[in-house]
C-alpha atoms as a PDB file:
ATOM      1  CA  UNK A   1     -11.391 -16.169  -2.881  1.00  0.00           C
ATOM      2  CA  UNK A   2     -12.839 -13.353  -5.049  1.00  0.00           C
ATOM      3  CA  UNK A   3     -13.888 -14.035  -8.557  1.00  0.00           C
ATOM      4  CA  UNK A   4     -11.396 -12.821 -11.084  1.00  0.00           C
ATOM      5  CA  UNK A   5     -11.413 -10.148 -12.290  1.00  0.00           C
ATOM      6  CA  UNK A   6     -12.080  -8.467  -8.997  1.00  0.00           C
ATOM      7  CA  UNK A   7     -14.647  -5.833  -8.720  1.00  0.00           C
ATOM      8  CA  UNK A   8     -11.831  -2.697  -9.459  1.00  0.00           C
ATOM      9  CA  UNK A   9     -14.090  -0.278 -11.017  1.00  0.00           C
ATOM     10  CA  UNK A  10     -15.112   3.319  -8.878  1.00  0.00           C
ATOM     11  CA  UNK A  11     -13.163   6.589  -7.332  1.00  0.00           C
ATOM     12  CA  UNK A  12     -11.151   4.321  -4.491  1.00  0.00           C
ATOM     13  CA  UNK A  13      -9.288   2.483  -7.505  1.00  0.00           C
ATOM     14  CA  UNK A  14      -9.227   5.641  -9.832  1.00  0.00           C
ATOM     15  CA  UNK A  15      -5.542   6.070  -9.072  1.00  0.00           C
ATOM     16  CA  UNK A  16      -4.534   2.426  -9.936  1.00  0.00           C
ATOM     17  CA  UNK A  17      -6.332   2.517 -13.263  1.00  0.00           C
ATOM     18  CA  UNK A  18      -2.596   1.846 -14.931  1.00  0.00           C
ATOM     19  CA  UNK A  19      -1.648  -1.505 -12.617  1.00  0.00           C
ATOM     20  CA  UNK A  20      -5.377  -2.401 -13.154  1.00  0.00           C
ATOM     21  CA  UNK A  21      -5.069  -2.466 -16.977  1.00  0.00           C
ATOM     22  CA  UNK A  22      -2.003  -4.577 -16.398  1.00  0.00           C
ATOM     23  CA  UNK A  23      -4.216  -7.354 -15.207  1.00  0.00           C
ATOM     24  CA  UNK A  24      -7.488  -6.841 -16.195  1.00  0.00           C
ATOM     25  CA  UNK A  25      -6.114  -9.335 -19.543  1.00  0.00           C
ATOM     26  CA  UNK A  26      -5.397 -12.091 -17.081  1.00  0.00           C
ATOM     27  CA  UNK A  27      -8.007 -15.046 -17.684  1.00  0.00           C
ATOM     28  CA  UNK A  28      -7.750 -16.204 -14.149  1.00  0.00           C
ATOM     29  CA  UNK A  29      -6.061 -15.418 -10.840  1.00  0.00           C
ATOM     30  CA  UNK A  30      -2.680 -15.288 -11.172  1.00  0.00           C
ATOM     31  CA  UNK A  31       0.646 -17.027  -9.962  1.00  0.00           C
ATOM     32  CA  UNK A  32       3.057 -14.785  -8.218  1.00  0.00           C
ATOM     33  CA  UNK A  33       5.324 -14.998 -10.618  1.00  0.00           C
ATOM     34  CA  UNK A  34       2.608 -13.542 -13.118  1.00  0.00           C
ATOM     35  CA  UNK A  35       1.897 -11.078 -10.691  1.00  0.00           C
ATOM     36  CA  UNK A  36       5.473  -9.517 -10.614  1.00  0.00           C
ATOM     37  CA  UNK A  37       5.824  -9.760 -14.419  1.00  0.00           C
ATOM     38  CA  UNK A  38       2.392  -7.649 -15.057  1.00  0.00           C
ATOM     39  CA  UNK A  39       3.480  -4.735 -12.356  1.00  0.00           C
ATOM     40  CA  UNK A  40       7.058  -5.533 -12.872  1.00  0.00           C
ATOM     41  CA  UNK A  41       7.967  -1.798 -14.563  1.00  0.00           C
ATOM     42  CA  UNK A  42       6.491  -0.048 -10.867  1.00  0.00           C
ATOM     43  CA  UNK A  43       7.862  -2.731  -8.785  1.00  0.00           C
ATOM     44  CA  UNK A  44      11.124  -2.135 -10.115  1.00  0.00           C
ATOM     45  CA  UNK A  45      11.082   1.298  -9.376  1.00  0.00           C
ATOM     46  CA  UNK A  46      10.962   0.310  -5.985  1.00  0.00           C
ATOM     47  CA  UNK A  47      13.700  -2.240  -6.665  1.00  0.00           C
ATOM     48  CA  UNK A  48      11.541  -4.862  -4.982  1.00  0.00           C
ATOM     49  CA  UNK A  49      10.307  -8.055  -6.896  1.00  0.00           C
ATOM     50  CA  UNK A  50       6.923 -10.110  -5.542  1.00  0.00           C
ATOM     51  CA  UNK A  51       8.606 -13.405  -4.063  1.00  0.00           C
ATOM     52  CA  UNK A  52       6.051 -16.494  -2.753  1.00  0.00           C
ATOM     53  CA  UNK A  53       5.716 -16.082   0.913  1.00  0.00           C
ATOM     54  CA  UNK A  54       6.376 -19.391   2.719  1.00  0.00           C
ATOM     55  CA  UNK A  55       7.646 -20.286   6.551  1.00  0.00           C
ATOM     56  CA  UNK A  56      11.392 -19.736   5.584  1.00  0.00           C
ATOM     57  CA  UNK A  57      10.289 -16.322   4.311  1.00  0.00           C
ATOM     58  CA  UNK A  58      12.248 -13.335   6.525  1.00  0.00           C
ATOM     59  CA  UNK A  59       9.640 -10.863   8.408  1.00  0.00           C
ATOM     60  CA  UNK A  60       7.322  -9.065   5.907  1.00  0.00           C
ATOM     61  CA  UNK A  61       9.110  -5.505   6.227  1.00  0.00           C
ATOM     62  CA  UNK A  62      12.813  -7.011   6.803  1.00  0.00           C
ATOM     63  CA  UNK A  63      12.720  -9.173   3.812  1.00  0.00           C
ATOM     64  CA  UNK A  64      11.824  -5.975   1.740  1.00  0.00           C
ATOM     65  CA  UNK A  65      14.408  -4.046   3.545  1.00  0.00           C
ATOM     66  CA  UNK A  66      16.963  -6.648   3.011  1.00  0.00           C
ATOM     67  CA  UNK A  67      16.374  -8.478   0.131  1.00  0.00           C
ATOM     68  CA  UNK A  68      14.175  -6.125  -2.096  1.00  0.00           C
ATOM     69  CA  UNK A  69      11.319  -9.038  -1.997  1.00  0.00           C
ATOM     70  CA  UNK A  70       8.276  -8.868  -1.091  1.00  0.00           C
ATOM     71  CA  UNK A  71       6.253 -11.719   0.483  1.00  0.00           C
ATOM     72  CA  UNK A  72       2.815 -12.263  -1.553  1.00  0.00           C
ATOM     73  CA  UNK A  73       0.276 -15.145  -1.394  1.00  0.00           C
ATOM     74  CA  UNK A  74      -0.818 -16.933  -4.493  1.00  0.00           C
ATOM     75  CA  UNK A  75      -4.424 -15.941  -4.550  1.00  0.00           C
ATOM     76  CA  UNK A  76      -4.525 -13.809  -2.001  1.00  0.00           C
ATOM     77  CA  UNK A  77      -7.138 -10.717  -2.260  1.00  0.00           C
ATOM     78  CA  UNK A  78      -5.490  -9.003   0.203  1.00  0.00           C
ATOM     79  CA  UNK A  79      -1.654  -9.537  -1.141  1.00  0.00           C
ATOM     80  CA  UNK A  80      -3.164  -8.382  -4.556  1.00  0.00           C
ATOM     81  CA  UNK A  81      -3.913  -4.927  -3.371  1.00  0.00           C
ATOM     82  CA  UNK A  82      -0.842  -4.528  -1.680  1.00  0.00           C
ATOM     83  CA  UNK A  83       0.909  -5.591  -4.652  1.00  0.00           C
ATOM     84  CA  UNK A  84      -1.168  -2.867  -7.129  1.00  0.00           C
ATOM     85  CA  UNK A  85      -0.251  -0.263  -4.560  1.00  0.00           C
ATOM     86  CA  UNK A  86       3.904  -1.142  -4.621  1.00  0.00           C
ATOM     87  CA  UNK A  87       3.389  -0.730  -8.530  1.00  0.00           C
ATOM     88  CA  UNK A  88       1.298   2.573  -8.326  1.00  0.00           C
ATOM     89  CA  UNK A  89       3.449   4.346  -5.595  1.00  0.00           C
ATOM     90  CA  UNK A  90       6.921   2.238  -5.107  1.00  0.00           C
ATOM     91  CA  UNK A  91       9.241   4.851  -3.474  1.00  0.00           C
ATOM     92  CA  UNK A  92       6.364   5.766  -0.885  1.00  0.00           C
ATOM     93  CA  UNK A  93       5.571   2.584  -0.015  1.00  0.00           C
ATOM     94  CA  UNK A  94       9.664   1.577  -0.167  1.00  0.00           C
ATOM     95  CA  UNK A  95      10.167   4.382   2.067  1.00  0.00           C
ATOM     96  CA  UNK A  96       7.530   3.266   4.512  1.00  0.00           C
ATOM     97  CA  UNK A  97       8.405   0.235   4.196  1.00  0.00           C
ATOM     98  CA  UNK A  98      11.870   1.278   5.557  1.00  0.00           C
ATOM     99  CA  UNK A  99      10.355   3.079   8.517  1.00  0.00           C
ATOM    100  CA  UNK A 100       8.292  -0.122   9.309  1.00  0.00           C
ATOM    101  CA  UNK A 101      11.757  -2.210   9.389  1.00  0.00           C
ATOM    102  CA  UNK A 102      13.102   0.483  11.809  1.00  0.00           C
ATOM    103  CA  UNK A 103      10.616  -0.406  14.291  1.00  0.00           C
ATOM    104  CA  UNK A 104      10.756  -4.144  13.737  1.00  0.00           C
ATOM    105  CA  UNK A 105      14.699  -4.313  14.399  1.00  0.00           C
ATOM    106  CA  UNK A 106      14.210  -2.551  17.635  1.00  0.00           C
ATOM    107  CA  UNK A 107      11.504  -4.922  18.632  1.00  0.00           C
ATOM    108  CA  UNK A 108      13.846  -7.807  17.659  1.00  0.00           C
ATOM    109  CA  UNK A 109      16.732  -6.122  19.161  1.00  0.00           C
ATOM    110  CA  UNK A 110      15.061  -5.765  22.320  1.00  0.00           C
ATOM    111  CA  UNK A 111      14.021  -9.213  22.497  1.00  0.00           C
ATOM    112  CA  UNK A 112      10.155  -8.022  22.373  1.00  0.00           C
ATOM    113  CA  UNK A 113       8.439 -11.727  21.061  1.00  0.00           C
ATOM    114  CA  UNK A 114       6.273 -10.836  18.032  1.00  0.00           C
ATOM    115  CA  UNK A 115       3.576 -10.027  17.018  1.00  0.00           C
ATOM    116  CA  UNK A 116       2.918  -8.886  20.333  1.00  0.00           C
ATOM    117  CA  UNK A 117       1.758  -4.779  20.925  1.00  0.00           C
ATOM    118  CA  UNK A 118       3.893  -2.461  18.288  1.00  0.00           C
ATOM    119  CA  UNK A 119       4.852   1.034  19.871  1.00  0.00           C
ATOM    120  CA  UNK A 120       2.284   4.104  19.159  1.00  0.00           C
ATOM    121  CA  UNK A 121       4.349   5.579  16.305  1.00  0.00           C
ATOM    122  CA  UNK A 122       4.542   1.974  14.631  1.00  0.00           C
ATOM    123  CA  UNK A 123       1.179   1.008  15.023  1.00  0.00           C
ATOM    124  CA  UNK A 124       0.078   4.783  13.196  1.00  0.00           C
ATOM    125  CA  UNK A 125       3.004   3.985  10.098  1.00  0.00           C
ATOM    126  CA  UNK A 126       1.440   0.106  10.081  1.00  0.00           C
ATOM    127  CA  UNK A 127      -2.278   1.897   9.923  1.00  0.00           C
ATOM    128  CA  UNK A 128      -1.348   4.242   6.765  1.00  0.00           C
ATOM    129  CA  UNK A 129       0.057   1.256   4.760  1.00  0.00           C
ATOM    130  CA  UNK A 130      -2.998  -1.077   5.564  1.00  0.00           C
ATOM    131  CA  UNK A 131      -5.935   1.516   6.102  1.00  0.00           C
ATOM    132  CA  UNK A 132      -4.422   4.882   4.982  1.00  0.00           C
ATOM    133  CA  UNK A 133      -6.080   7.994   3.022  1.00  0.00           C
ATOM    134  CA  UNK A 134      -3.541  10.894   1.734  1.00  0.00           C
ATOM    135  CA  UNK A 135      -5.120  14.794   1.615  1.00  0.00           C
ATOM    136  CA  UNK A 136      -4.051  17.301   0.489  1.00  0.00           C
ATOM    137  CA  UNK A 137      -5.807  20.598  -0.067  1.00  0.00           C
ATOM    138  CA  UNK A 138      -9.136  18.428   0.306  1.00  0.00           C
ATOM    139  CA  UNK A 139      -8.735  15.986  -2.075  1.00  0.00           C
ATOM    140  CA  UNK A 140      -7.495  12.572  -0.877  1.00  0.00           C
ATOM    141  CA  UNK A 141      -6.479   8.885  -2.091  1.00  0.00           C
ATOM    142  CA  UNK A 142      -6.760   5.767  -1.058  1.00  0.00           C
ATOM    143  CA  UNK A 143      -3.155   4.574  -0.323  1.00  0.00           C
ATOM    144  CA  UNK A 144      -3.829   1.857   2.068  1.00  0.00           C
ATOM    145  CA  UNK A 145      -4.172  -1.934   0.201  1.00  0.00           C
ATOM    146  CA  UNK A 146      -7.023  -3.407   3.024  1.00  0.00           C
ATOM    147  CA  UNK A 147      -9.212  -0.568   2.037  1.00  0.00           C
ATOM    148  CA  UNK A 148      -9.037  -1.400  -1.586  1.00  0.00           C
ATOM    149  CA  UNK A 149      -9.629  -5.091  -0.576  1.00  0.00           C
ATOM    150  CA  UNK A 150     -12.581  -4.356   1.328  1.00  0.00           C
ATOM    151  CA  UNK A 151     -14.242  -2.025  -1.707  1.00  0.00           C
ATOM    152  CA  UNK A 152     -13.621  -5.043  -4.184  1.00  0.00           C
ATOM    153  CA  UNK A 153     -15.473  -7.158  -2.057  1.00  0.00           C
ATOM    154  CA  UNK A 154     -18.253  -4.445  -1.499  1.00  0.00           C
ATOM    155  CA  UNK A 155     -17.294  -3.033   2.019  1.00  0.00           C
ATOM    156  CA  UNK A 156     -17.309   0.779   1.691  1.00  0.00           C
ATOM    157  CA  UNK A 157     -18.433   2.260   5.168  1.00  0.00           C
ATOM    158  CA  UNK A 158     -14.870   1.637   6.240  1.00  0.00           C
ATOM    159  CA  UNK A 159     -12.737   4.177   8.144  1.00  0.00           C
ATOM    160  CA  UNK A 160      -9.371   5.492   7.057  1.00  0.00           C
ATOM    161  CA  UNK A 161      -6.085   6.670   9.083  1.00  0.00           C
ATOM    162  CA  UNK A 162      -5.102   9.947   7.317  1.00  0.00           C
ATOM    163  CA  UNK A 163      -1.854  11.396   6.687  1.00  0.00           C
ATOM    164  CA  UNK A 164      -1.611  15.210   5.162  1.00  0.00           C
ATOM    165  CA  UNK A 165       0.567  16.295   2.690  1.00  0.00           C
ATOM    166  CA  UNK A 166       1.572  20.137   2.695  1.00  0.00           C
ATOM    167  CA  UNK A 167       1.163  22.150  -0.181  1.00  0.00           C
ATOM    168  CA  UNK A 168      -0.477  21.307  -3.556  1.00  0.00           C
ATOM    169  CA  UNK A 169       0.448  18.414  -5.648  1.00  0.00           C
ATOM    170  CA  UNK A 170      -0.876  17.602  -9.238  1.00  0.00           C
ATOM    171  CA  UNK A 171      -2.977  14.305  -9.039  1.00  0.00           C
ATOM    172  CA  UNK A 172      -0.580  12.091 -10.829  1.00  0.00           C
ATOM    173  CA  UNK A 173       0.769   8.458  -9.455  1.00  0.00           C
ATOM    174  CA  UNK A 174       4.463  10.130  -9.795  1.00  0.00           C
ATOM    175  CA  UNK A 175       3.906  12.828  -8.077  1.00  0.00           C
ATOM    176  CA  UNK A 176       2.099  11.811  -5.573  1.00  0.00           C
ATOM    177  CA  UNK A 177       4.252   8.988  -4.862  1.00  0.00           C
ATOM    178  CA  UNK A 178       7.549  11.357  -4.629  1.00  0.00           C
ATOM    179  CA  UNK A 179       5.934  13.830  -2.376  1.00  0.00           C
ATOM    180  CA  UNK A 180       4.787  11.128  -0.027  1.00  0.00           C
ATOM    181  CA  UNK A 181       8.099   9.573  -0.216  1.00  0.00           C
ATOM    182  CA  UNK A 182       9.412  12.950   1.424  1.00  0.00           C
ATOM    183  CA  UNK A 183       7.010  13.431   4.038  1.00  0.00           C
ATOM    184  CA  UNK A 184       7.250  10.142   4.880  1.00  0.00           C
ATOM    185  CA  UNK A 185      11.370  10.291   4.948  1.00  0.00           C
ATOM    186  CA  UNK A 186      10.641  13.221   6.890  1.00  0.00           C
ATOM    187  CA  UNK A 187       9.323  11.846   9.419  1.00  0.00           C
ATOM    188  CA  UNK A 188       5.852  13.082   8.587  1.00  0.00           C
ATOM    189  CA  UNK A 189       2.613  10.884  10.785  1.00  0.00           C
ATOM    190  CA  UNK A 190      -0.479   9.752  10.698  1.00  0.00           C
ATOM    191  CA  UNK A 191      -3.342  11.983  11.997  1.00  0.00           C
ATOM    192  CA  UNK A 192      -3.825  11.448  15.586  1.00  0.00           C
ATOM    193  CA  UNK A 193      -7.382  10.058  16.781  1.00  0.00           C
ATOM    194  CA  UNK A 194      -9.512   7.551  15.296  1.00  0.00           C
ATOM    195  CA  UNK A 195      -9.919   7.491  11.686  1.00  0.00           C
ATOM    196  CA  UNK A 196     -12.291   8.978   9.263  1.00  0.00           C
ATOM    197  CA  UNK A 197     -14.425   7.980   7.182  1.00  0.00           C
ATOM    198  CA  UNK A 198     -14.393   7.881   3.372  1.00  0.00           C
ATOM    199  CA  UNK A 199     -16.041  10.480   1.321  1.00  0.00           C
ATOM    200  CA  UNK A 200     -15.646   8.907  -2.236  1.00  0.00           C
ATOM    201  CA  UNK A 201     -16.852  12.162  -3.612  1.00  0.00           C
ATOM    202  CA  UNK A 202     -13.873  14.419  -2.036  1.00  0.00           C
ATOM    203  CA  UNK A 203     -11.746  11.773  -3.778  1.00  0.00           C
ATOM    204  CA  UNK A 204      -9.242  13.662  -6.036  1.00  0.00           C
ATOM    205  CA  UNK A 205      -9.491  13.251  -9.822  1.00  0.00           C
ATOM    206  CA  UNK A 206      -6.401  11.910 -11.301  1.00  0.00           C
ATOM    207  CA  UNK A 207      -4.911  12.898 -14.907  1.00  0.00           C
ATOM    208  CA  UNK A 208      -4.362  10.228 -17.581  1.00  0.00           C
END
Protein backbone atom coordinates (compact mmCIF):
# COMPACT_ATOMS: atom_id res chain seq x y z
CA UNK A 1 0.00 0.00 0.00
CA UNK A 2 1.21 3.60 -0.57
CA UNK A 3 1.96 5.81 2.33
CA UNK A 4 -0.76 8.30 3.00
CA UNK A 5 -0.88 10.98 1.83
CA UNK A 6 0.04 9.73 -1.59
CA UNK A 7 2.58 11.48 -3.61
CA UNK A 8 -0.34 13.92 -5.57
CA UNK A 9 1.74 16.86 -6.22
CA UNK A 10 2.89 17.77 -10.27
CA UNK A 11 1.03 18.67 -13.82
CA UNK A 12 -0.69 14.91 -14.14
CA UNK A 13 -2.78 15.76 -10.84
CA UNK A 14 -3.09 19.59 -11.63
CA UNK A 15 -6.70 19.04 -12.63
CA UNK A 16 -7.73 17.16 -9.40
CA UNK A 17 -6.22 19.81 -7.15
CA UNK A 18 -10.08 20.32 -5.72
CA UNK A 19 -10.77 16.29 -4.82
CA UNK A 20 -7.09 16.37 -3.62
CA UNK A 21 -7.73 19.12 -1.03
CA UNK A 22 -10.70 17.05 0.00
CA UNK A 23 -8.35 14.47 1.37
CA UNK A 24 -5.18 15.79 1.80
CA UNK A 25 -6.80 16.49 5.83
CA UNK A 26 -7.26 12.77 6.19
CA UNK A 27 -4.67 11.43 8.91
CA UNK A 28 -4.60 8.02 7.39
CA UNK A 29 -6.01 5.98 4.52
CA UNK A 30 -9.41 6.06 4.48
CA UNK A 31 -12.59 3.76 4.81
CA UNK A 32 -14.88 3.79 1.87
CA UNK A 33 -17.34 5.25 3.52
CA UNK A 34 -14.87 8.28 4.24
CA UNK A 35 -13.99 8.19 0.83
CA UNK A 36 -17.57 8.91 -0.55
CA UNK A 37 -18.25 11.53 2.16
CA UNK A 38 -14.91 13.67 1.18
CA UNK A 39 -15.81 13.55 -2.84
CA UNK A 40 -19.41 13.13 -2.07
CA UNK A 41 -20.51 16.82 -3.75
CA UNK A 42 -18.75 15.37 -7.45
CA UNK A 43 -19.90 11.93 -6.92
CA UNK A 44 -23.27 13.07 -6.63
CA UNK A 45 -23.21 14.83 -9.67
CA UNK A 46 -22.79 11.67 -11.19
CA UNK A 47 -25.53 10.26 -8.98
CA UNK A 48 -23.20 7.42 -8.06
CA UNK A 49 -22.09 6.79 -4.35
CA UNK A 50 -18.57 4.66 -3.57
CA UNK A 51 -20.06 1.24 -2.20
CA UNK A 52 -17.36 -1.61 -0.66
CA UNK A 53 -16.71 -4.02 -3.40
CA UNK A 54 -17.16 -7.62 -2.19
CA UNK A 55 -18.08 -11.14 -4.15
CA UNK A 56 -21.91 -10.34 -4.08
CA UNK A 57 -20.97 -7.03 -5.71
CA UNK A 58 -22.78 -6.80 -9.50
CA UNK A 59 -20.05 -6.34 -12.47
CA UNK A 60 -17.99 -3.12 -12.02
CA UNK A 61 -19.80 -1.10 -14.96
CA UNK A 62 -23.41 -2.81 -14.41
CA UNK A 63 -23.54 -2.05 -10.80
CA UNK A 64 -22.88 1.69 -11.74
CA UNK A 65 -25.33 1.46 -14.50
CA UNK A 66 -27.88 -0.08 -12.33
CA UNK A 67 -27.51 0.87 -9.02
CA UNK A 68 -25.55 4.25 -9.17
CA UNK A 69 -22.65 2.44 -6.94
CA UNK A 70 -19.55 2.11 -7.53
CA UNK A 71 -17.35 -0.81 -6.38
CA UNK A 72 -14.10 0.58 -4.45
CA UNK A 73 -11.51 -1.28 -2.30
CA UNK A 74 -10.66 -0.11 1.15
CA UNK A 75 -7.09 0.87 0.62
CA UNK A 76 -6.80 0.42 -2.66
CA UNK A 77 -4.27 2.88 -4.66
CA UNK A 78 -5.72 2.09 -7.66
CA UNK A 79 -9.65 2.44 -6.54
CA UNK A 80 -8.46 5.84 -5.04
CA UNK A 81 -7.66 7.34 -8.36
CA UNK A 82 -10.58 6.13 -9.93
CA UNK A 83 -12.57 7.48 -7.24
CA UNK A 84 -10.75 11.29 -7.51
CA UNK A 85 -11.48 11.07 -11.20
CA UNK A 86 -15.62 10.22 -10.70
CA UNK A 87 -15.45 13.42 -8.37
CA UNK A 88 -13.40 15.64 -10.86
CA UNK A 89 -15.33 14.65 -14.10
CA UNK A 90 -18.71 12.62 -13.02
CA UNK A 91 -20.92 12.99 -16.16
CA UNK A 92 -17.85 11.91 -18.44
CA UNK A 93 -16.93 9.19 -16.62
CA UNK A 94 -21.01 8.33 -15.97
CA UNK A 95 -21.36 8.52 -19.56
CA UNK A 96 -18.50 6.16 -20.25
CA UNK A 97 -19.36 4.30 -17.83
CA UNK A 98 -22.71 3.74 -19.68
CA UNK A 99 -20.97 2.87 -22.92
CA UNK A 100 -18.80 0.29 -20.98
CA UNK A 101 -22.21 -1.42 -19.65
CA UNK A 102 -23.38 -1.51 -23.33
CA UNK A 103 -20.67 -3.75 -24.21
CA UNK A 104 -20.81 -5.86 -21.07
CA UNK A 105 -24.67 -6.75 -21.58
CA UNK A 106 -23.93 -7.92 -25.03
CA UNK A 107 -21.12 -10.05 -23.81
CA UNK A 108 -23.49 -11.44 -21.12
CA UNK A 109 -26.26 -11.63 -23.51
CA UNK A 110 -24.33 -13.60 -25.81
CA UNK A 111 -23.22 -15.96 -23.33
CA UNK A 112 -19.40 -14.79 -23.95
CA UNK A 113 -17.75 -16.17 -20.24
CA UNK A 114 -15.87 -13.18 -18.77
CA UNK A 115 -13.28 -11.69 -18.57
CA UNK A 116 -12.35 -13.32 -21.60
CA UNK A 117 -11.21 -10.92 -24.99
CA UNK A 118 -13.60 -7.58 -25.05
CA UNK A 119 -14.47 -6.47 -28.74
CA UNK A 120 -12.02 -3.70 -30.42
CA UNK A 121 -14.35 -0.76 -29.70
CA UNK A 122 -14.63 -1.95 -25.92
CA UNK A 123 -11.23 -2.64 -25.31
CA UNK A 124 -10.35 1.32 -26.83
CA UNK A 125 -13.52 2.86 -24.31
CA UNK A 126 -11.91 0.39 -21.34
CA UNK A 127 -8.24 1.98 -22.39
CA UNK A 128 -9.48 5.81 -22.06
CA UNK A 129 -11.01 5.19 -18.57
CA UNK A 130 -7.86 3.26 -17.24
CA UNK A 131 -4.93 4.82 -19.38
CA UNK A 132 -6.58 7.79 -21.20
CA UNK A 133 -5.15 11.45 -22.12
CA UNK A 134 -7.83 14.15 -23.53
CA UNK A 135 -6.33 16.97 -26.27
CA UNK A 136 -7.53 19.40 -27.43
CA UNK A 137 -5.88 22.15 -29.42
CA UNK A 138 -2.50 20.67 -27.90
CA UNK A 139 -3.07 20.76 -24.52
CA UNK A 140 -4.15 17.50 -22.85
CA UNK A 141 -5.21 15.85 -19.35
CA UNK A 142 -4.79 13.01 -17.71
CA UNK A 143 -8.30 11.40 -17.48
CA UNK A 144 -7.38 7.87 -17.04
CA UNK A 145 -7.14 6.73 -12.96
CA UNK A 146 -4.03 3.87 -13.62
CA UNK A 147 -1.98 6.67 -14.97
CA UNK A 148 -2.46 8.77 -11.93
CA UNK A 149 -1.72 5.59 -9.84
CA UNK A 150 1.37 4.90 -11.52
CA UNK A 151 2.73 8.83 -11.15
CA UNK A 152 1.94 8.59 -7.28
CA UNK A 153 4.00 5.74 -7.05
CA UNK A 154 6.78 7.35 -9.30
CA UNK A 155 6.10 5.63 -12.75
CA UNK A 156 6.03 8.43 -15.35
CA UNK A 157 7.43 6.94 -18.73
CA UNK A 158 3.98 5.46 -19.15
CA UNK A 159 1.99 5.60 -22.41
CA UNK A 160 -1.48 7.03 -22.81
CA UNK A 161 -4.60 6.08 -25.19
CA UNK A 162 -5.78 9.51 -26.49
CA UNK A 163 -9.09 10.71 -27.30
CA UNK A 164 -9.52 14.37 -29.12
CA UNK A 165 -11.92 16.76 -28.37
CA UNK A 166 -12.98 19.26 -31.27
CA UNK A 167 -12.86 22.76 -30.82
CA UNK A 168 -11.50 24.81 -27.86
CA UNK A 169 -12.56 24.35 -24.36
CA UNK A 170 -11.54 26.55 -21.29
CA UNK A 171 -9.38 24.35 -18.88
CA UNK A 172 -11.89 24.01 -16.15
CA UNK A 173 -13.06 20.46 -14.44
CA UNK A 174 -16.79 21.55 -15.63
CA UNK A 175 -16.13 22.14 -18.75
CA UNK A 176 -14.10 19.74 -19.59
CA UNK A 177 -16.14 17.16 -18.07
CA UNK A 178 -19.44 18.33 -20.14
CA UNK A 179 -17.67 18.45 -23.40
CA UNK A 180 -16.28 14.99 -22.92
CA UNK A 181 -19.58 13.84 -21.79
CA UNK A 182 -20.79 14.79 -25.46
CA UNK A 183 -18.18 13.36 -27.45
CA UNK A 184 -18.30 10.52 -25.58
CA UNK A 185 -22.40 10.26 -25.93
CA UNK A 186 -21.55 10.85 -29.37
CA UNK A 187 -20.00 8.16 -29.98
CA UNK A 188 -16.63 9.86 -30.18
CA UNK A 189 -13.18 7.00 -29.87
CA UNK A 190 -10.09 6.54 -28.82
CA UNK A 191 -7.16 7.29 -31.21
CA UNK A 192 -6.36 4.32 -33.20
CA UNK A 193 -2.69 2.77 -32.80
CA UNK A 194 -0.66 2.34 -29.84
CA UNK A 195 -0.57 5.00 -27.37
CA UNK A 196 1.56 7.96 -26.74
CA UNK A 197 3.53 8.99 -24.50
CA UNK A 198 3.16 11.73 -21.88
CA UNK A 199 4.59 15.11 -22.36
CA UNK A 200 3.91 16.65 -18.84
CA UNK A 201 4.94 19.94 -20.27
CA UNK A 202 2.08 20.07 -23.14
CA UNK A 203 -0.15 19.42 -20.11
CA UNK A 204 -2.87 22.17 -20.12
CA UNK A 205 -2.94 24.70 -17.27
CA UNK A 206 -6.13 24.67 -15.43
CA UNK A 207 -7.94 27.88 -13.82
CA UNK A 208 -8.68 28.02 -10.08
Amino acid sequence: MLAWPPAWSGPRFAAYAPAIAGLAALPRWPTVAELDRALGDGLRAAAVRLVEQDAATAPYELAIADAGCVPTRAGNAHDLWNAIVWATFPRAKRTLTARLAGFQRARYAAGAKLPGARAPAHDRLALLDEGGLVAVGGRGVVFGHAILEHAARGAVAVRAAVLRLPGEVDWRADRVDAALAAALDAGAAVDPGPGVAIDDAALAPWDE
